[in-house]
Protein backbone atom coordinates (compact mmCIF):
# COMPACT_ATOMS: atom_id res chain seq x y z
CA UNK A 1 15.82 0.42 14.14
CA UNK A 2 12.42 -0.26 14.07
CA UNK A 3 10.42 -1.93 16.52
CA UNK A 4 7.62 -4.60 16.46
CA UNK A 5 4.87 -2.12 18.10
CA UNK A 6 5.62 0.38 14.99
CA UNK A 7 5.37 -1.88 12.49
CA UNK A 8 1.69 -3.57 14.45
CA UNK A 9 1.00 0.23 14.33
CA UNK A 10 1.36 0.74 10.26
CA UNK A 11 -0.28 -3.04 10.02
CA UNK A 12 -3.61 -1.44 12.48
CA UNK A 13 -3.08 1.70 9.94
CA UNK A 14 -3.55 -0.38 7.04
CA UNK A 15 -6.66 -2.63 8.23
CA UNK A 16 -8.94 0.39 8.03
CA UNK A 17 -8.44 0.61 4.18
CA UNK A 18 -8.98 -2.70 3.62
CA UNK A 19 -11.15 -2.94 0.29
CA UNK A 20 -10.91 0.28 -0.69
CA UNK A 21 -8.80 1.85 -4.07
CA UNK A 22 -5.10 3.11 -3.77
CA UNK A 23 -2.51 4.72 -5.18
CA UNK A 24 1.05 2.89 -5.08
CA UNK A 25 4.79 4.42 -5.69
CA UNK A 26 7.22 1.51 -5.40
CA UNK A 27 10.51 2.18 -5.83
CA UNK A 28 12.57 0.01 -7.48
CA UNK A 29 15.86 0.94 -7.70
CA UNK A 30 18.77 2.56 -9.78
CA UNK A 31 15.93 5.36 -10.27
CA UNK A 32 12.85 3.36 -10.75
CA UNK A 33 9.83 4.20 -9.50
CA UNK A 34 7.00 2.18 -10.49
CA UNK A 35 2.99 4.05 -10.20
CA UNK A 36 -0.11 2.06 -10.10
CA UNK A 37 -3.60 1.94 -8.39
CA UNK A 38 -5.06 -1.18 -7.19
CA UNK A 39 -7.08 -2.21 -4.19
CA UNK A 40 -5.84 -2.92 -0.39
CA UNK A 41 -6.45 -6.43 -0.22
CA UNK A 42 -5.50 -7.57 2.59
CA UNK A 43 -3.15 -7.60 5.58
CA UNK A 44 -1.06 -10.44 7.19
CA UNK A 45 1.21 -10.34 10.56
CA UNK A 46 4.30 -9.46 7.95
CA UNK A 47 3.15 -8.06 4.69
CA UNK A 48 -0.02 -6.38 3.18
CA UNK A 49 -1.22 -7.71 -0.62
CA UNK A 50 -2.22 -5.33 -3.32
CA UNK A 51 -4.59 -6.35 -6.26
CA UNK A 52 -3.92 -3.65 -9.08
CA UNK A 53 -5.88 -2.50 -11.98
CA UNK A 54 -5.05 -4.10 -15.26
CA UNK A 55 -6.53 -3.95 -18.89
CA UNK A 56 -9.49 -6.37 -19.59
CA UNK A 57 -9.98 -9.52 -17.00
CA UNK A 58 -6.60 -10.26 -15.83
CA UNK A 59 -5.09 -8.77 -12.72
CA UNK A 60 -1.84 -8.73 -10.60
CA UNK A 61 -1.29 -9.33 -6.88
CA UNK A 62 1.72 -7.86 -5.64
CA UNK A 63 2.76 -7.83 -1.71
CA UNK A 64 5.06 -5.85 0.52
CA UNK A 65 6.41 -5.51 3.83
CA UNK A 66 5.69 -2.95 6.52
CA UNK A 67 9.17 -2.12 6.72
CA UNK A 68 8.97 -1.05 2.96
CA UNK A 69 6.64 1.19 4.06
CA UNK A 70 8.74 2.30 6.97
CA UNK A 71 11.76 2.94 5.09
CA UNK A 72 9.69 4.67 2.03
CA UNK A 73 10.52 2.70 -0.20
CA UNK A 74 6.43 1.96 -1.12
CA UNK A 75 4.20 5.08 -0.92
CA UNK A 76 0.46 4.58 -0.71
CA UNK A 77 -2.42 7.28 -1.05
CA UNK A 78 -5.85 6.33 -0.27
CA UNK A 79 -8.79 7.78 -1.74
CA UNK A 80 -11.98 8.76 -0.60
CA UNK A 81 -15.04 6.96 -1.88
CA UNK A 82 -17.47 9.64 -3.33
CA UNK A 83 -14.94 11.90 -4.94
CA UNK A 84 -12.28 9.70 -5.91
CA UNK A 85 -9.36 12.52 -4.15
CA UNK A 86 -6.32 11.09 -2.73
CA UNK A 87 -6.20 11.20 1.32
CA UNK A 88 -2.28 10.14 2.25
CA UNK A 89 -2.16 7.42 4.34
CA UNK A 90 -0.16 8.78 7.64
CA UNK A 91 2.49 5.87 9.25
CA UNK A 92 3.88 6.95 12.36
């Protein structure tokens, strides 16, 4: 089961790519797997918020937990600034 100190330690993980772009694999079950980009808004005590890319003005927010992230069920990739390649985000 997982513990409070691993999930403050994929929360501290997640506050150094605040602001910057990412790539998100959600899995949403019976077989779907949902893959945008989007920005790491922000983080909270419990969940972290994603805004994601859209067509013209409008955009979506969408938030998950840190255990969703524990449990793999949300993937995120980072990527670097200059090039634009994806750095994995490493939760231990």
């Amino acid at each position: 089961m997982a513990t409070i100190q691993t999930l403050d330690n994929i929360r501290l993980s997640l506050e150094k790519h605040i602001g910057k772009k990412i790539l998100l694999k959600a899995n949403k079950g019976r077989k779907q797997i949902t893959t945008k980009r989007g920005i790491l808004e922000n983080v909270y005590p419990s969940v972290f918020i994603v805004k994601l890319e859209a067509n013209g003005s409008d955009y979506q927010r969408v938030s998950y937990s840190y255990s969703d992230l524990l449990t793999e069920n949300v993937k995120l990739k980072v990527f670097k600034e200059e090039k634009m390649t994806e750095d994995k985000l490493i939760v231990s």
